[in-house]
PDB file of N, CA and C in Angstrom:
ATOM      1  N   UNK A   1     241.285 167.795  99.711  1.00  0.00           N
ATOM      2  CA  UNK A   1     242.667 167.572 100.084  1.00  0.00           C
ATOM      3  C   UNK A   1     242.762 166.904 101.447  1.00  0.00           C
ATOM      4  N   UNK A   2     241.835 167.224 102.398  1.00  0.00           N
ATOM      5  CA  UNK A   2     241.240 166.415 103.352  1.00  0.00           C
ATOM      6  C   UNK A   2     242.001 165.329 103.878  1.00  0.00           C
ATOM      7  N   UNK A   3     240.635 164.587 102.420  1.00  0.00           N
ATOM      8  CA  UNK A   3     240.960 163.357 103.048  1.00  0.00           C
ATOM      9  C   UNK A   3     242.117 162.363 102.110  1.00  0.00           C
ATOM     10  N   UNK A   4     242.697 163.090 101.537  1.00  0.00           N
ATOM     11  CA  UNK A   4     244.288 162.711 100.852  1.00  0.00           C
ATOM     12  C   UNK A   4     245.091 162.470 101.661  1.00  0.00           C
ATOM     13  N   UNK A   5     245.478 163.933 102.371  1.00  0.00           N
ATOM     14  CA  UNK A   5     246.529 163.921 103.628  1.00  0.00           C
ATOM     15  C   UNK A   5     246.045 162.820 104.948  1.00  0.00           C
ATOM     16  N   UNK A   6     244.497 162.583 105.256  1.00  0.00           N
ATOM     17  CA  UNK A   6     244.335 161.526 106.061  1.00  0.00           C
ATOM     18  C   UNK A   6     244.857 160.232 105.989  1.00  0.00           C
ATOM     19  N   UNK A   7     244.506 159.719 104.375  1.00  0.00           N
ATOM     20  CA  UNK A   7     244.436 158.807 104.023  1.00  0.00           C
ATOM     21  C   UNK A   7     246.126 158.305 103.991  1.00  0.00           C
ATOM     22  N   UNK A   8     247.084 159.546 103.782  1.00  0.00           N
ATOM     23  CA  UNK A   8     248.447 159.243 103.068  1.00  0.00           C
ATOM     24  C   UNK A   8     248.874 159.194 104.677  1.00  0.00           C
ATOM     25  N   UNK A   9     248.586 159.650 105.584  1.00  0.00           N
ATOM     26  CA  UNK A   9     249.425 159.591 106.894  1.00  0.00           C
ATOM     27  C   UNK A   9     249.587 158.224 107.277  1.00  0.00           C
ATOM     28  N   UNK A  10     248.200 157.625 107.686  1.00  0.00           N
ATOM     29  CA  UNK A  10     248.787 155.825 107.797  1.00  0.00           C
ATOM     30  C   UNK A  10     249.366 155.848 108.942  1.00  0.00           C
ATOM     31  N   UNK A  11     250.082 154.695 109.148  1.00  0.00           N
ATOM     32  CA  UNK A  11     251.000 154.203 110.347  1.00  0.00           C
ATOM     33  C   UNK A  11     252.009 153.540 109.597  1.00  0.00           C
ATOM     34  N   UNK A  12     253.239 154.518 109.523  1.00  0.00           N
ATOM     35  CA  UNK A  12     254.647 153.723 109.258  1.00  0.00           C
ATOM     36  C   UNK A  12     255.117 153.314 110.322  1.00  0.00           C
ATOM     37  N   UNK A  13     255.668 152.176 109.916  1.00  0.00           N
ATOM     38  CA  UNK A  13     256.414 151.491 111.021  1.00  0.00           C
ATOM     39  C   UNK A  13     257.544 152.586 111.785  1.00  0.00           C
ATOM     40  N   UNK A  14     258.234 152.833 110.791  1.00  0.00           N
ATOM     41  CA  UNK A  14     259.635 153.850 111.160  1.00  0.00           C
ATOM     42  C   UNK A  14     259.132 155.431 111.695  1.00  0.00           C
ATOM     43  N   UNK A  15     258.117 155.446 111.606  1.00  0.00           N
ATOM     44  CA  UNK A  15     257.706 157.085 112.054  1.00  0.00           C
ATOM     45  C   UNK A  15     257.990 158.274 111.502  1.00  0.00           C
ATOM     46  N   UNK A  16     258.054 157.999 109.947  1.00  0.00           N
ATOM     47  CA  UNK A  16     258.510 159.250 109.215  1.00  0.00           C
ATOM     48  C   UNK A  16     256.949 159.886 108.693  1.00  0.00           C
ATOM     49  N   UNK A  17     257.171 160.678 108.132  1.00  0.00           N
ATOM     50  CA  UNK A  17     256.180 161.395 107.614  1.00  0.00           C
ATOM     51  C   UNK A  17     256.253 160.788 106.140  1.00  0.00           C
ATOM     52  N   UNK A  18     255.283 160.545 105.256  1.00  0.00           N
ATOM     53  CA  UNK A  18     255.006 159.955 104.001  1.00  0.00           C
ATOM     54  C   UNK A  18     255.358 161.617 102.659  1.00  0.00           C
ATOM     55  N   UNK A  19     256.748 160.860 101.893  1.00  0.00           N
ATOM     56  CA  UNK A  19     256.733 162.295 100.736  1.00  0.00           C
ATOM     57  C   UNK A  19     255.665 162.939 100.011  1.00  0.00           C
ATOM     58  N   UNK A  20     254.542 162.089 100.391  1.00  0.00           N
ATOM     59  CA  UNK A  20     253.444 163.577  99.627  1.00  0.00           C
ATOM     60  C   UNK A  20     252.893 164.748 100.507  1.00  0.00           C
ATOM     61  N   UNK A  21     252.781 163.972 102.010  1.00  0.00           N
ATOM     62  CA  UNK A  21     252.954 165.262 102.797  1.00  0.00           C
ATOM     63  C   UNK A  21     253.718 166.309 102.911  1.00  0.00           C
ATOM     64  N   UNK A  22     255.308 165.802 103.195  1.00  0.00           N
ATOM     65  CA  UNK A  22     256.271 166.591 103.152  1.00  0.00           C
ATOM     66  C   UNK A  22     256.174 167.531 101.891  1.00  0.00           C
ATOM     67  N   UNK A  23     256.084 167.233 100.682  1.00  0.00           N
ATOM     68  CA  UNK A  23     255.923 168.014  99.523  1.00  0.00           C
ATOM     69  C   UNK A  23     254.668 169.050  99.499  1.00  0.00           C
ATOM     70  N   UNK A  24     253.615 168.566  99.916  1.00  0.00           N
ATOM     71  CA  UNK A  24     252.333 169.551 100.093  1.00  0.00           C
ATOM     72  C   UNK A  24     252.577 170.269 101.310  1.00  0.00           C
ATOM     73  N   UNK A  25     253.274 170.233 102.074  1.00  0.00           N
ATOM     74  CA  UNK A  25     253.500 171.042 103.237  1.00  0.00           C
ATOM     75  C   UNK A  25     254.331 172.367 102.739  1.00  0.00           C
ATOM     76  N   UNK A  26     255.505 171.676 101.702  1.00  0.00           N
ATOM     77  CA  UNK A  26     256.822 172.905 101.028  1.00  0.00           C
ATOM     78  C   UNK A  26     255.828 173.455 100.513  1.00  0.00           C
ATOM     79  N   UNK A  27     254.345 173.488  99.787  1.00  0.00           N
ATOM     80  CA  UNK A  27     254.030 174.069  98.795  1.00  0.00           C
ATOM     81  C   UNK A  27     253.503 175.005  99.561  1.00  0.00           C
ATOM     82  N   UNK A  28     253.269 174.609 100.898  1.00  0.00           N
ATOM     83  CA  UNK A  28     252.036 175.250 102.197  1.00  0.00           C
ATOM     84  C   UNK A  28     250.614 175.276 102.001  1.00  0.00           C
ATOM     85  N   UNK A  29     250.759 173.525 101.745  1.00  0.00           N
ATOM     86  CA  UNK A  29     249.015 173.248 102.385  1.00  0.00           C
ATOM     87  C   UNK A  29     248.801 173.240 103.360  1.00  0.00           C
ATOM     88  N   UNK A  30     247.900 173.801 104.013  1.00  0.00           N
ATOM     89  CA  UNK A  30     247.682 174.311 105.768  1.00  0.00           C
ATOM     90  C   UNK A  30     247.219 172.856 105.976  1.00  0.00           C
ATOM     91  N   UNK A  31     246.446 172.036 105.349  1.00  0.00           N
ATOM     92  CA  UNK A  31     246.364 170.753 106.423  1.00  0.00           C
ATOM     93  C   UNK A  31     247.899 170.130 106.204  1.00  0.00           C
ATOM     94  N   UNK A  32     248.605 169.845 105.019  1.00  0.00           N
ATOM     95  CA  UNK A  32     249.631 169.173 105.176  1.00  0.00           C
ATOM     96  C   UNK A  32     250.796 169.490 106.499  1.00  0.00           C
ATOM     97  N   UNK A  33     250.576 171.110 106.694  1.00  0.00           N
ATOM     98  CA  UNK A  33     251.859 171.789 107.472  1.00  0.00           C
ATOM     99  C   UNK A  33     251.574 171.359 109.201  1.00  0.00           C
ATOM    100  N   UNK A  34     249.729 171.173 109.151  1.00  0.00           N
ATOM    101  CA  UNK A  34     248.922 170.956 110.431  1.00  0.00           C
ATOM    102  C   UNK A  34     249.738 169.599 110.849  1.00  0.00           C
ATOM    103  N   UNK A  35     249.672 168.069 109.767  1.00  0.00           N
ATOM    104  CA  UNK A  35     250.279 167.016 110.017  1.00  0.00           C
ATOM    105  C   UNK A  35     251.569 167.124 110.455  1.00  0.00           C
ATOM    106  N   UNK A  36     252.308 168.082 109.591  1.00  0.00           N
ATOM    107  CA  UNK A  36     253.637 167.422 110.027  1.00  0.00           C
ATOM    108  C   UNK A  36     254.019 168.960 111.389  1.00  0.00           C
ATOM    109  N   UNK A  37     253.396 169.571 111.674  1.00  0.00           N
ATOM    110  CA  UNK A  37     253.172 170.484 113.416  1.00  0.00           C
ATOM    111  C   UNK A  37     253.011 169.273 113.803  1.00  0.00           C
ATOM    112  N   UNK A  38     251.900 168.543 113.807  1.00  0.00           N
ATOM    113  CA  UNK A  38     251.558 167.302 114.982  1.00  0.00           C
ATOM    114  C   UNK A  38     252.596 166.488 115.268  1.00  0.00           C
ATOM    115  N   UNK A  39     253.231 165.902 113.854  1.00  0.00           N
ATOM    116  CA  UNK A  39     254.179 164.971 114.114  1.00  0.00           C
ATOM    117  C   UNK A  39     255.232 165.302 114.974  1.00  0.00           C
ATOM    118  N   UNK A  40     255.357 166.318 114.935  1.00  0.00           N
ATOM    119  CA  UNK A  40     256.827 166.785 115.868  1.00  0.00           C
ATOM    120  C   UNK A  40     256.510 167.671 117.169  1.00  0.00           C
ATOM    121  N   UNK A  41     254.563 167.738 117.387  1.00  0.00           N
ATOM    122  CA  UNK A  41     254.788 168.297 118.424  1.00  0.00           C
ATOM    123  C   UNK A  41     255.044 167.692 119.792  1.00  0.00           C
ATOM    124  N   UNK A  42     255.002 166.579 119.990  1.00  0.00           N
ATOM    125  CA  UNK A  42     255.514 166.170 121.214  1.00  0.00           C
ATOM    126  C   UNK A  42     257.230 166.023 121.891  1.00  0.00           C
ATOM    127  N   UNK A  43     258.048 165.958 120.371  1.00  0.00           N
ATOM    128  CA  UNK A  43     258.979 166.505 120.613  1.00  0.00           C
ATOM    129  C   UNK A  43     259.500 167.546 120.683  1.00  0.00           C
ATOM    130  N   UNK A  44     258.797 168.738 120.028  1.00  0.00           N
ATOM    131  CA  UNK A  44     258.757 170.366 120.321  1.00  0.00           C
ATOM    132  C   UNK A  44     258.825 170.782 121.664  1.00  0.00           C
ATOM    133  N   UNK A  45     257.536 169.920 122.276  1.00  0.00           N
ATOM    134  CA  UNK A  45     257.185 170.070 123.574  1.00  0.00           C
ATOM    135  C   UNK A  45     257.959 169.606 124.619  1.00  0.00           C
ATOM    136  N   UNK A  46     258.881 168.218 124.616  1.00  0.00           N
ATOM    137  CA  UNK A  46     259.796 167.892 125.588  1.00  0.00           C
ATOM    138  C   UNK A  46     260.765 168.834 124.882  1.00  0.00           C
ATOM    139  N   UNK A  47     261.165 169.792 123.822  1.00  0.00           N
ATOM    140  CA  UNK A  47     262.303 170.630 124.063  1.00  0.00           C
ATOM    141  C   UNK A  47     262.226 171.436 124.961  1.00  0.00           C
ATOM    142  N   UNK A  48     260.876 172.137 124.698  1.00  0.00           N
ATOM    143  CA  UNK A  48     260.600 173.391 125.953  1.00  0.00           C
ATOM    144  C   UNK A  48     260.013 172.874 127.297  1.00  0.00           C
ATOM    145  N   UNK A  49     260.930 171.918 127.678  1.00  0.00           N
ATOM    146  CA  UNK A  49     260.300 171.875 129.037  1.00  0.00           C
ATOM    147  C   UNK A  49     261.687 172.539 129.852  1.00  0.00           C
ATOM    148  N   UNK A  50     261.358 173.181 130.970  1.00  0.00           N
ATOM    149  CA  UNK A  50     261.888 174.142 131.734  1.00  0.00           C
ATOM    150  C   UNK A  50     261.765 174.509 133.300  1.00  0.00           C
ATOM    151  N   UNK A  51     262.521 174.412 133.687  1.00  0.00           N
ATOM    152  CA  UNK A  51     262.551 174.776 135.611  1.00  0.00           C
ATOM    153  C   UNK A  51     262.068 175.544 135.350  1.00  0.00           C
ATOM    154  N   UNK A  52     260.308 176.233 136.219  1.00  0.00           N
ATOM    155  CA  UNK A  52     259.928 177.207 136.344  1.00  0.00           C
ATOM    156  C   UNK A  52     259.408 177.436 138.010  1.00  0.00           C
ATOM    157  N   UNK A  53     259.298 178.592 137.804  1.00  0.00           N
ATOM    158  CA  UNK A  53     258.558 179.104 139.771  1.00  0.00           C
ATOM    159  C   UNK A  53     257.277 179.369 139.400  1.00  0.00           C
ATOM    160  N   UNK A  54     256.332 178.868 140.693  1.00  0.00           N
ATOM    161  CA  UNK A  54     255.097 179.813 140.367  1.00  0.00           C
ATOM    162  C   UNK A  54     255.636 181.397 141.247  1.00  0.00           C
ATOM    163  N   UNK A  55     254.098 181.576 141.611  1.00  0.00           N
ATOM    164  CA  UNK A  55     254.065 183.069 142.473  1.00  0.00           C
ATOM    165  C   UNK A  55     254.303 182.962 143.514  1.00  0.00           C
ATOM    166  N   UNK A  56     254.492 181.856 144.362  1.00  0.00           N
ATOM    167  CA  UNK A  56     254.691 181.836 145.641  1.00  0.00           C
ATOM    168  C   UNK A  56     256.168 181.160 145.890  1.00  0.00           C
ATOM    169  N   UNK A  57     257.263 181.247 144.522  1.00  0.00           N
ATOM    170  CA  UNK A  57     258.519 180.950 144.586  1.00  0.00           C
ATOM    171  C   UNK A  57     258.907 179.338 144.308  1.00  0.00           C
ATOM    172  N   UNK A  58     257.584 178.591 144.477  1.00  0.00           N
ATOM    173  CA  UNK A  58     257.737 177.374 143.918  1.00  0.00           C
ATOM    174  C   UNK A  58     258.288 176.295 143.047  1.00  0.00           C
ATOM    175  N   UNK A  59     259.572 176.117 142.584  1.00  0.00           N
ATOM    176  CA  UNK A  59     259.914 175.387 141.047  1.00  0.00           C
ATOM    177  C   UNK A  59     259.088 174.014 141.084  1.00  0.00           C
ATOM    178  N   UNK A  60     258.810 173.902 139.832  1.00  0.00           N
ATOM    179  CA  UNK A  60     258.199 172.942 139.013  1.00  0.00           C
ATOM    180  C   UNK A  60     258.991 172.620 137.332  1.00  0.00           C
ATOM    181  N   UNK A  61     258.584 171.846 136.897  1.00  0.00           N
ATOM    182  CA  UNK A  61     259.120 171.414 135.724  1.00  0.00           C
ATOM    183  C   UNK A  61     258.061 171.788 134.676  1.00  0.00           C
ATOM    184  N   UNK A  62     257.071 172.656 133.846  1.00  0.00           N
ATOM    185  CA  UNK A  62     256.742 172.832 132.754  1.00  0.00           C
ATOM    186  C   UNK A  62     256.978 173.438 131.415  1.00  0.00           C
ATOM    187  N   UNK A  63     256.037 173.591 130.663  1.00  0.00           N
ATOM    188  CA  UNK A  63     256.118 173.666 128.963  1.00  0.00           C
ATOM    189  C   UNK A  63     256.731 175.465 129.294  1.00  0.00           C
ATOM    190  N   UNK A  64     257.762 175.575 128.673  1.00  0.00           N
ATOM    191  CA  UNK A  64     257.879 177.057 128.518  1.00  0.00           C
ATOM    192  C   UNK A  64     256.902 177.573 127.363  1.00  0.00           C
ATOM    193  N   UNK A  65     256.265 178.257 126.954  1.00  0.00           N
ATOM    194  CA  UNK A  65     255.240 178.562 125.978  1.00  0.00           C
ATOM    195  C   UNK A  65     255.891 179.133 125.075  1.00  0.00           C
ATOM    196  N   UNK A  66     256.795 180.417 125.317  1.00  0.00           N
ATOM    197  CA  UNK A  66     257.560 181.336 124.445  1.00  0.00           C
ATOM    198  C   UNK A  66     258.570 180.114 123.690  1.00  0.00           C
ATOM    199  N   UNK A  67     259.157 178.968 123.770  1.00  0.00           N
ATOM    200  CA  UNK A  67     260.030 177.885 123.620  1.00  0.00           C
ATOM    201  C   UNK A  67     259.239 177.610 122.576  1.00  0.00           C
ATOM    202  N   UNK A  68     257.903 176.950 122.949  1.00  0.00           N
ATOM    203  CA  UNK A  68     257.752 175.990 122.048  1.00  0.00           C
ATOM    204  C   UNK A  68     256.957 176.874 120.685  1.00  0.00           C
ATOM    205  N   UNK A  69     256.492 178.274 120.737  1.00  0.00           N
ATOM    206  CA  UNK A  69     255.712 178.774 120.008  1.00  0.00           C
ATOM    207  C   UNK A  69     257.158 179.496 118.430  1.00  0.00           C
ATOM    208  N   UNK A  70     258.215 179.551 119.617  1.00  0.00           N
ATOM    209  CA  UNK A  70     259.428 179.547 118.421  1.00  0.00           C
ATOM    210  C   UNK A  70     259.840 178.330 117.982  1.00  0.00           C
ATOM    211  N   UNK A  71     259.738 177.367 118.154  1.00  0.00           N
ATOM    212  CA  UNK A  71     260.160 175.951 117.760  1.00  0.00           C
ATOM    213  C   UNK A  71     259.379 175.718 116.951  1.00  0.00           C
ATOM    214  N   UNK A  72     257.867 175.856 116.997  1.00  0.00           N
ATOM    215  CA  UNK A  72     256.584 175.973 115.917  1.00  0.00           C
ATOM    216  C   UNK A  72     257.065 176.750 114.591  1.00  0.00           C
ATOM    217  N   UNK A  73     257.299 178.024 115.253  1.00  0.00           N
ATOM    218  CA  UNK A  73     257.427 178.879 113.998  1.00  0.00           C
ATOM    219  C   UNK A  73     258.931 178.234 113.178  1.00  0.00           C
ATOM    220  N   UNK A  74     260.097 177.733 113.752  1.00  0.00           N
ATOM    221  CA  UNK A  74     261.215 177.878 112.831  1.00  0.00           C
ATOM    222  C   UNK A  74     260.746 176.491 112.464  1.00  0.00           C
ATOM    223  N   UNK A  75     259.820 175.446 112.939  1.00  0.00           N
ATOM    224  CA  UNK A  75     259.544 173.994 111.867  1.00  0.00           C
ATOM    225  C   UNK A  75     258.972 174.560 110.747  1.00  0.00           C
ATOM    226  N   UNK A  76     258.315 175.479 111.014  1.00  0.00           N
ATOM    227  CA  UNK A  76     256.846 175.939 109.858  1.00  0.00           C
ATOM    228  C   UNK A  76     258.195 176.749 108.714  1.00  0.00           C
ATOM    229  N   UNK A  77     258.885 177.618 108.882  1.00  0.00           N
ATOM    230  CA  UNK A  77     259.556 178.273 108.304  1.00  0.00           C
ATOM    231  C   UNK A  77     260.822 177.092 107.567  1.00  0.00           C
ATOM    232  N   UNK A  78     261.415 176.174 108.116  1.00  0.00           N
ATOM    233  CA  UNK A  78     262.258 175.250 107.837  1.00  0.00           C
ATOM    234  C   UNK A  78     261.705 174.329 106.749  1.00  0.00           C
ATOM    235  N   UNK A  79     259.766 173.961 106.911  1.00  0.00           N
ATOM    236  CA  UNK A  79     259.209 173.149 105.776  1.00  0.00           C
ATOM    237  C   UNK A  79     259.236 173.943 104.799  1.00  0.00           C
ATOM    238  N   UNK A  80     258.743 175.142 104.952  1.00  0.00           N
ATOM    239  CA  UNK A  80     258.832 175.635 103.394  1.00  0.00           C
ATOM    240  C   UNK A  80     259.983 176.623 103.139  1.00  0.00           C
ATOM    241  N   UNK A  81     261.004 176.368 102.968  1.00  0.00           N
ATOM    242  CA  UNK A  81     262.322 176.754 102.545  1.00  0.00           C
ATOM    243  C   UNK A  81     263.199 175.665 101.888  1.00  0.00           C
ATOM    244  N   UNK A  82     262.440 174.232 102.567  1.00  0.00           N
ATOM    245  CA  UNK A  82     263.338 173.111 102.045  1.00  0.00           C
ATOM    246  C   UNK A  82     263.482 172.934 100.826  1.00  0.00           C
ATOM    247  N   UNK A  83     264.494 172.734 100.541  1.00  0.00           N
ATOM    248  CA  UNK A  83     264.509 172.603  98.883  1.00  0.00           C
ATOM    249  C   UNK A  83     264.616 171.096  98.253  1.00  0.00           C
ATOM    250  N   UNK A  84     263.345 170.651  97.883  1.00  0.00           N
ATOM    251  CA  UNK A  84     262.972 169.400  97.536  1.00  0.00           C
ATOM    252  C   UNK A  84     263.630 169.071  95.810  1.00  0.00           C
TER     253      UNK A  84
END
C-alpha cells in the first residue's frame, strides 16, 4: 500500500490531496491518514502559534503543543467521519 499512496501523491498543481488518498484515509489506512497529517501540518502548525513566556518572563512567539496535538486529533477524527 506503500508505494500506492507514494506514487498517487504526485505534485498537483492546485495542492489538493488526490481522491484515492482521501478515501483510504476514511477507511483508516495509517499511511493514507500519515499523508494527509502532513499535508495540513504546516498549516496546523501556523494555527498554534502563540505569545508565550519562557522562565525568566520572556515572550516569544512559538508552536503551542497542546494546540496543535488537538488540531491533529479533530483532522484525524474529521477524515474518518466524512461521509464520502
Amino acid at each position: 500500500m506503500n508505494g500506492m499512496i507514494n506514487s498517487k501523491v504526485g505534485n498537483n498543481e492546485r495542492g489538493l490531496l488526490p481522491y484515492p488518498i482521501i478515501l483510504a484515509a476514511n477507511k483508516g489506512e495509517p499511511e493514507a491518514m500519515d499523508v494527509v497529517v502532513q499535508h495540513y501540518g504546516s498549516y496546523m502548525t501556523s494555527l498554534s502559534m502563540r505569545k508565550l513566556c519562557d522562565e525568566d518572563g520572556n515572550s516569544y512567539w512559538g508552536i503551542d503543543e497542546d494546540t496543535r496535538d488537538r488540531l491533529h486529533s479533530k483532522l484525524m477524527q474529521a477524515v474518518l467521519v466524512f461521509k464520502i
